[in-house]
N, C-alpha and C. Protein backbone atom coordinates (compact mmCIF):
# COMPACT_ATOMS: atom_id res chain seq x y z
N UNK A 1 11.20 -2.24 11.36
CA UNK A 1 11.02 -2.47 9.94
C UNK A 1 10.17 -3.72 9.75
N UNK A 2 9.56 -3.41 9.09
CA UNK A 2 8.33 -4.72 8.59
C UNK A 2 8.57 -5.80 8.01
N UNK A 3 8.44 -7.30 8.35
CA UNK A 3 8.90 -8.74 7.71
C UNK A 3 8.80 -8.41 6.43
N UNK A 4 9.51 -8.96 5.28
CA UNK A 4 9.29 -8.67 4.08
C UNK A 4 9.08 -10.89 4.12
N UNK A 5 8.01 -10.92 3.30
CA UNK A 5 7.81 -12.03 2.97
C UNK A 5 8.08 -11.97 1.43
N UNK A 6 8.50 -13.18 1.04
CA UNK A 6 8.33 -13.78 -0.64
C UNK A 6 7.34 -14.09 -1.13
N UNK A 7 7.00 -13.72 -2.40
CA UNK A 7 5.61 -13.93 -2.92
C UNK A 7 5.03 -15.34 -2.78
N UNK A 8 5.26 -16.10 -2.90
CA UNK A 8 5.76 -17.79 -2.95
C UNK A 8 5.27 -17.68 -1.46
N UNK A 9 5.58 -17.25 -0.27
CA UNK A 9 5.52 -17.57 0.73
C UNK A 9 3.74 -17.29 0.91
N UNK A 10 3.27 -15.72 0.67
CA UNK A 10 1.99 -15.20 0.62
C UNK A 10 1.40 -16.06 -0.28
N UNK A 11 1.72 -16.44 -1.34
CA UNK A 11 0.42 -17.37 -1.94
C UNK A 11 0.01 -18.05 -1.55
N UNK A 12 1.02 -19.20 -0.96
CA UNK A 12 0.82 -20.68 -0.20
C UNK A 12 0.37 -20.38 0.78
N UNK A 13 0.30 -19.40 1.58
CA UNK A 13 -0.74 -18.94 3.38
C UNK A 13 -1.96 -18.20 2.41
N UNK A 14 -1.69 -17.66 1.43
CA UNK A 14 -3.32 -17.47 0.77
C UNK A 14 -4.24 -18.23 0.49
N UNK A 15 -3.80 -19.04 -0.05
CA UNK A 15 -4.59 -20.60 -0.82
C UNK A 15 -4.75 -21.78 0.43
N UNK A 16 -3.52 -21.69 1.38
CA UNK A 16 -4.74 -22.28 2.48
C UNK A 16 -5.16 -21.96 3.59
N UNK A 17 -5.20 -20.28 3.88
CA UNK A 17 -6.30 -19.73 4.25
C UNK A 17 -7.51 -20.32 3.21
N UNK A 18 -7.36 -19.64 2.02
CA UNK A 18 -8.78 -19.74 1.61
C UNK A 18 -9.61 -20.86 1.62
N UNK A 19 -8.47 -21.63 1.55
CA UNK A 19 -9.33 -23.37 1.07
C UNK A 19 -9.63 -23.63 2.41
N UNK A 20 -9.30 -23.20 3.53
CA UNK A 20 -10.03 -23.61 4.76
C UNK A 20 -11.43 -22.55 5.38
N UNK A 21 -11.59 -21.52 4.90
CA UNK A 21 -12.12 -20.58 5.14
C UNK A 21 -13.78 -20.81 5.02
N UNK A 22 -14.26 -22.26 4.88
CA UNK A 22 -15.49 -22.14 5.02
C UNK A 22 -15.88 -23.00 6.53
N UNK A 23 -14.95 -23.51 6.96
CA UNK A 23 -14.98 -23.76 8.00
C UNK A 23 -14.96 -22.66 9.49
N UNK A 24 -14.75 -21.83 9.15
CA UNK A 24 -14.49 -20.68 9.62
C UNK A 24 -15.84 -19.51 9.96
N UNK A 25 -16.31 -18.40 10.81
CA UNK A 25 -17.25 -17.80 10.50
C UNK A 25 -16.68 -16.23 9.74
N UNK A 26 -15.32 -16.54 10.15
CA UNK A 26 -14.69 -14.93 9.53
C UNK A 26 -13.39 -15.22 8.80
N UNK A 27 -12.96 -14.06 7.80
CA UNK A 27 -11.63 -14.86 7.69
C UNK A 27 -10.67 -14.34 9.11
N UNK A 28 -10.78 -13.67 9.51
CA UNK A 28 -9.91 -13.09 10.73
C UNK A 28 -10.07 -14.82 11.90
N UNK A 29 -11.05 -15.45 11.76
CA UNK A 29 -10.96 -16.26 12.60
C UNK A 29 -10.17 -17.44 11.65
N UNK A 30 -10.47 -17.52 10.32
CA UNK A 30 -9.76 -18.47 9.77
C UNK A 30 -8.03 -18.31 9.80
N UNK A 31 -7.77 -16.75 9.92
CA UNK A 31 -6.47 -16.49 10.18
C UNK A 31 -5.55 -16.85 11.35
N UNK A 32 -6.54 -17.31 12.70
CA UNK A 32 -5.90 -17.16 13.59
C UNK A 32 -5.02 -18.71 14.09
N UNK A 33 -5.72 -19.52 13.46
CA UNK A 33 -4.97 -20.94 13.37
C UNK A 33 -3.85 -21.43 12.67
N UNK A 34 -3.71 -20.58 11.41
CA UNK A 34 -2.82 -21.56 10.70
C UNK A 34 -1.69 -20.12 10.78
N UNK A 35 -1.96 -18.42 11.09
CA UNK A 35 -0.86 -17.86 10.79
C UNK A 35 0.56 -18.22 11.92
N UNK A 36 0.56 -18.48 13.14
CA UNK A 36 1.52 -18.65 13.68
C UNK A 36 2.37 -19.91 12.95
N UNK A 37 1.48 -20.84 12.82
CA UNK A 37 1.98 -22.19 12.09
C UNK A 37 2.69 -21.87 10.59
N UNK A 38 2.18 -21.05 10.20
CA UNK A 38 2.98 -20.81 8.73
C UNK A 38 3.94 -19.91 9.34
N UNK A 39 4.09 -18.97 10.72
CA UNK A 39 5.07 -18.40 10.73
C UNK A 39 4.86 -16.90 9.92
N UNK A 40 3.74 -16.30 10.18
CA UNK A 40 3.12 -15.23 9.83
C UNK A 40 2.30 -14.45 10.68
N UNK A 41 2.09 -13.18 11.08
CA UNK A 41 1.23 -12.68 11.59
C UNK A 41 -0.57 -13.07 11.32
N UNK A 42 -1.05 -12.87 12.31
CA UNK A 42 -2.97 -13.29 12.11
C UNK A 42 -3.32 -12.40 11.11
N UNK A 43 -2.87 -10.70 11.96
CA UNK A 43 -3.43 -9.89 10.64
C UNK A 43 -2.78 -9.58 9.56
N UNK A 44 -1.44 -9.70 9.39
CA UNK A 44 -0.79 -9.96 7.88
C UNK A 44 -1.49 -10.98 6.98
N UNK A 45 -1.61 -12.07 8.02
CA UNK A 45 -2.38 -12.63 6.59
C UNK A 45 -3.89 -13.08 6.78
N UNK A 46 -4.61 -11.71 7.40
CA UNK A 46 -5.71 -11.42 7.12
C UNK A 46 -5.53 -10.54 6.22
N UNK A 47 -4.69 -9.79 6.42
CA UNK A 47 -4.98 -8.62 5.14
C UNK A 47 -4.75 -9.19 3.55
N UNK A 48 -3.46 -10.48 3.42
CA UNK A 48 -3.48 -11.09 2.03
C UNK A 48 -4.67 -11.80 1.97
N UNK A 49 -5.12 -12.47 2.88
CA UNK A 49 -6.63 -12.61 2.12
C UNK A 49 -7.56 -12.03 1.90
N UNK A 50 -8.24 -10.66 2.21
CA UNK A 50 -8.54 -9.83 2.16
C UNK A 50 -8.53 -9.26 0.47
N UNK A 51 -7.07 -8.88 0.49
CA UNK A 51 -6.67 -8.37 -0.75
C UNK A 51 -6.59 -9.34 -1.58
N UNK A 52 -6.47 -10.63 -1.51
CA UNK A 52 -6.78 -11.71 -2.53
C UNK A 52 -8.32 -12.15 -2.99
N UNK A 53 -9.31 -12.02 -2.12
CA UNK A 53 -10.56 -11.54 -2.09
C UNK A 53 -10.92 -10.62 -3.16
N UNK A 54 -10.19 -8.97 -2.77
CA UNK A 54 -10.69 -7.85 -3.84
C UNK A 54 -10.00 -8.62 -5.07
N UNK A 55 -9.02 -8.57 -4.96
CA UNK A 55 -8.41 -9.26 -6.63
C UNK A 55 -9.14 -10.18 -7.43
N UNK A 56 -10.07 -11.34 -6.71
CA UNK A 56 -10.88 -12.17 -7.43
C UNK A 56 -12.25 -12.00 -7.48
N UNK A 57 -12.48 -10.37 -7.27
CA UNK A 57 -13.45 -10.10 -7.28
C UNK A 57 -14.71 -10.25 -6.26
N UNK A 58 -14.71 -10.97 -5.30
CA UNK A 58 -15.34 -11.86 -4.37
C UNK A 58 -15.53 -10.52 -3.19
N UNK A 59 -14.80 -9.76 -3.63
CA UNK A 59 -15.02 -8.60 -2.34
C UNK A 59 -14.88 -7.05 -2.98
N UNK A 60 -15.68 -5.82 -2.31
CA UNK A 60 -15.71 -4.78 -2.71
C UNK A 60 -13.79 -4.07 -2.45
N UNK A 61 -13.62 -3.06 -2.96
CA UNK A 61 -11.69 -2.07 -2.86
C UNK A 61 -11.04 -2.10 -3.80
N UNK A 62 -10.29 -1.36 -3.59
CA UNK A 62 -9.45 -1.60 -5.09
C UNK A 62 -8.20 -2.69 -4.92
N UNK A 63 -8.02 -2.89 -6.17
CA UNK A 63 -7.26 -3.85 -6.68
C UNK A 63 -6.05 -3.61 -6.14
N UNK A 64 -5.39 -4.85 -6.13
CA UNK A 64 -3.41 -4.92 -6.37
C UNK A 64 -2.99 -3.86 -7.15
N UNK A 65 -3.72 -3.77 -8.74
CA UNK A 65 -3.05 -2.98 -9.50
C UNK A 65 -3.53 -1.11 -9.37
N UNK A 66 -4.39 -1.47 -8.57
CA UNK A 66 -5.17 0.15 -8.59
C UNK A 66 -4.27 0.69 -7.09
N UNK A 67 -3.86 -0.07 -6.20
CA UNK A 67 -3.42 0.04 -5.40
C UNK A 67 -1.64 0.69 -5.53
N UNK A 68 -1.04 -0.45 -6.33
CA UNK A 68 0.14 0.24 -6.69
C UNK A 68 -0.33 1.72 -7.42
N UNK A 69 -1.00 1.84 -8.91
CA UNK A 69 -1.41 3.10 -9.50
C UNK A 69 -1.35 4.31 -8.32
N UNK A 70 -2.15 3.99 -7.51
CA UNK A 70 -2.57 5.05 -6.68
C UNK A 70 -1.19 5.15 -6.06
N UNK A 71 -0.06 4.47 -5.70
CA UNK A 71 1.06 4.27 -4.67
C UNK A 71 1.98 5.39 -5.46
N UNK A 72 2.07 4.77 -7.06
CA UNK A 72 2.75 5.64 -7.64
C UNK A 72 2.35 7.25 -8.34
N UNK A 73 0.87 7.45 -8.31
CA UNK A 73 0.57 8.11 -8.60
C UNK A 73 0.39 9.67 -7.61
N UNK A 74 0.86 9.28 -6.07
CA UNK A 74 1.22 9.71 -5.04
C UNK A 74 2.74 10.34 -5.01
N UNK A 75 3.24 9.54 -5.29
CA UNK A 75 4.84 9.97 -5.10
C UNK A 75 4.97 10.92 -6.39
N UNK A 76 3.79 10.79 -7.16
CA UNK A 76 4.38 12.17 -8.41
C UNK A 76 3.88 13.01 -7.65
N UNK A 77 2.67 13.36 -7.20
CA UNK A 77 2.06 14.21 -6.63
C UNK A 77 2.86 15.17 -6.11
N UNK A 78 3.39 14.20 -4.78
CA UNK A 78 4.73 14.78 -3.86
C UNK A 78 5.97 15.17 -4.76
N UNK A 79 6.59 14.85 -5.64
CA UNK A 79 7.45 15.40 -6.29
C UNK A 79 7.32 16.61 -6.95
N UNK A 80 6.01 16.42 -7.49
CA UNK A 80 5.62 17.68 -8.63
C UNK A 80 5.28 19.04 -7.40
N UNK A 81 4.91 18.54 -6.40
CA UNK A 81 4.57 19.78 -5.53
C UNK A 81 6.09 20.54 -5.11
N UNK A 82 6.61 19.41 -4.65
CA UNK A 82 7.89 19.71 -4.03
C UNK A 82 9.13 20.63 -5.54
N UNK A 83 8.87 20.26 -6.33
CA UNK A 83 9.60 20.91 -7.34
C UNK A 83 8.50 22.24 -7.49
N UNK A 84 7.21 22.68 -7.56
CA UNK A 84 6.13 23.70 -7.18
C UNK A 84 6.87 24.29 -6.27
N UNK A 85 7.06 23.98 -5.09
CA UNK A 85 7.82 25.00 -4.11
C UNK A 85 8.88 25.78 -4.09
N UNK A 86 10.03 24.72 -5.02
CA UNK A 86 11.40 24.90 -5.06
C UNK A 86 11.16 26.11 -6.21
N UNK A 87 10.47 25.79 -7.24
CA UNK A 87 10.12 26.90 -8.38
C UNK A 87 9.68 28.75 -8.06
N UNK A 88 8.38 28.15 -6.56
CA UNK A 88 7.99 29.61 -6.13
C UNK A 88 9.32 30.10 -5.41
N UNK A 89 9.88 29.45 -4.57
CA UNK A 89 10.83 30.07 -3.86
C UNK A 89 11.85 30.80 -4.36
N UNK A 90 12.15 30.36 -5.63
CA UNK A 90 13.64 30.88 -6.49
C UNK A 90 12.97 31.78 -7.24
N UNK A 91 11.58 31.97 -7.56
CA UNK A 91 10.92 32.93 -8.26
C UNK A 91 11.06 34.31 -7.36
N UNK A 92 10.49 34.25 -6.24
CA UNK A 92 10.57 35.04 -5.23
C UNK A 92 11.88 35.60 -4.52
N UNK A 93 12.35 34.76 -5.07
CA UNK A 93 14.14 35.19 -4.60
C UNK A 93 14.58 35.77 -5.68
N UNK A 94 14.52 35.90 -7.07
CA UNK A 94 14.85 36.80 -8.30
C UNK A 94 14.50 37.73 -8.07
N UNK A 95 13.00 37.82 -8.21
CA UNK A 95 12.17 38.98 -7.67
C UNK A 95 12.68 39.49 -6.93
N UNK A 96 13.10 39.66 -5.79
CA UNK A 96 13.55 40.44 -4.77
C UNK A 96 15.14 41.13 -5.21
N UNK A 97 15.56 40.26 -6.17
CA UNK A 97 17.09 40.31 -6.79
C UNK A 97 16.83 41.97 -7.43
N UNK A 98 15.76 41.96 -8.29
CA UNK A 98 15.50 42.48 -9.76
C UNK A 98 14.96 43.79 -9.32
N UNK A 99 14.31 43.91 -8.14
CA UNK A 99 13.37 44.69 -7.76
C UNK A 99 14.50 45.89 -7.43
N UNK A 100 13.90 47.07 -7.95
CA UNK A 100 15.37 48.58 -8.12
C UNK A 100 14.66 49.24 -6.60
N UNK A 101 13.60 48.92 -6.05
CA UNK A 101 13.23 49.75 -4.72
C UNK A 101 14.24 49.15 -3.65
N UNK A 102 15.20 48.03 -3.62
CA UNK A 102 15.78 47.25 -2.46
C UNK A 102 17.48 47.74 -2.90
N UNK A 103 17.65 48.69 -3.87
CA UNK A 103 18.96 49.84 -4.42
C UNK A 103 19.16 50.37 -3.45
C-alpha cells in the first residue's frame, strides 16, 4: 500500500524543490537530494513537482482538477456499464422466462 503523505507535508517538499530547482539541470535531478532528507521518495516528489508545474501553468497535462474530473468521471463509466450488464442479463433471463417455445 502506498505512503499516504499530508498535504502540508507535499507542499513544503514542493516549494523547496522548486525554490532550488534552478540550480539543478532537471527536476528529477533536483529531486534526488533533498527527497530522502525530507523523507520522501525521488520520484514521488518528482511527480508533485511535476504536477505543481502543470497547475501553475509552467508545464503542458492536465490539471489537479481535470485529473480528479477524469478520476471521477471513470468510476461512473464503470458503474453505469456494470449496471448495463446487470440490466442485459435479467433482460435475457425474462426473456427466456416468457418465451412459450421453452413449454
Amino acid at each position: 500500500m502506498p505512503k499516504q503523505y499530508s498535504q502540508d507535508v507535499k507542499n513544503r517538499a514542493v516549494v523547496y524543490v522548486l525554490y532550488r530547482l534552478d540550480r539543478y539541470k532537471s527536476v528529477y535531478g533536483a529531486c534526488q537530494d533533498p527527497g530522502p532528507k525530507l523523507n520522501v521518495g525521488k520520484e514521488t516528489l518528482r511527480r508533485w513537482v511535476v504536477q505543481a508545474q502543470v497547475d501553475a501553468g509552467d508545464r503542458t497535462g492536465p490539471s489537479s482538477e481535470e485529473l480528479a474530473e477524469i478520476k471521477a468521471l471513470k468510476s461512473k463509466v464503470r458503474d453505469l456499464e456494470e449496471t448495463n450488464e446487470i440490466l442485459r442479463q435479467s433482460a435475457i433471463f425474462f426473456a427466456r422466462e416468457l418465451d412459450p417455445r421453452q413449454r
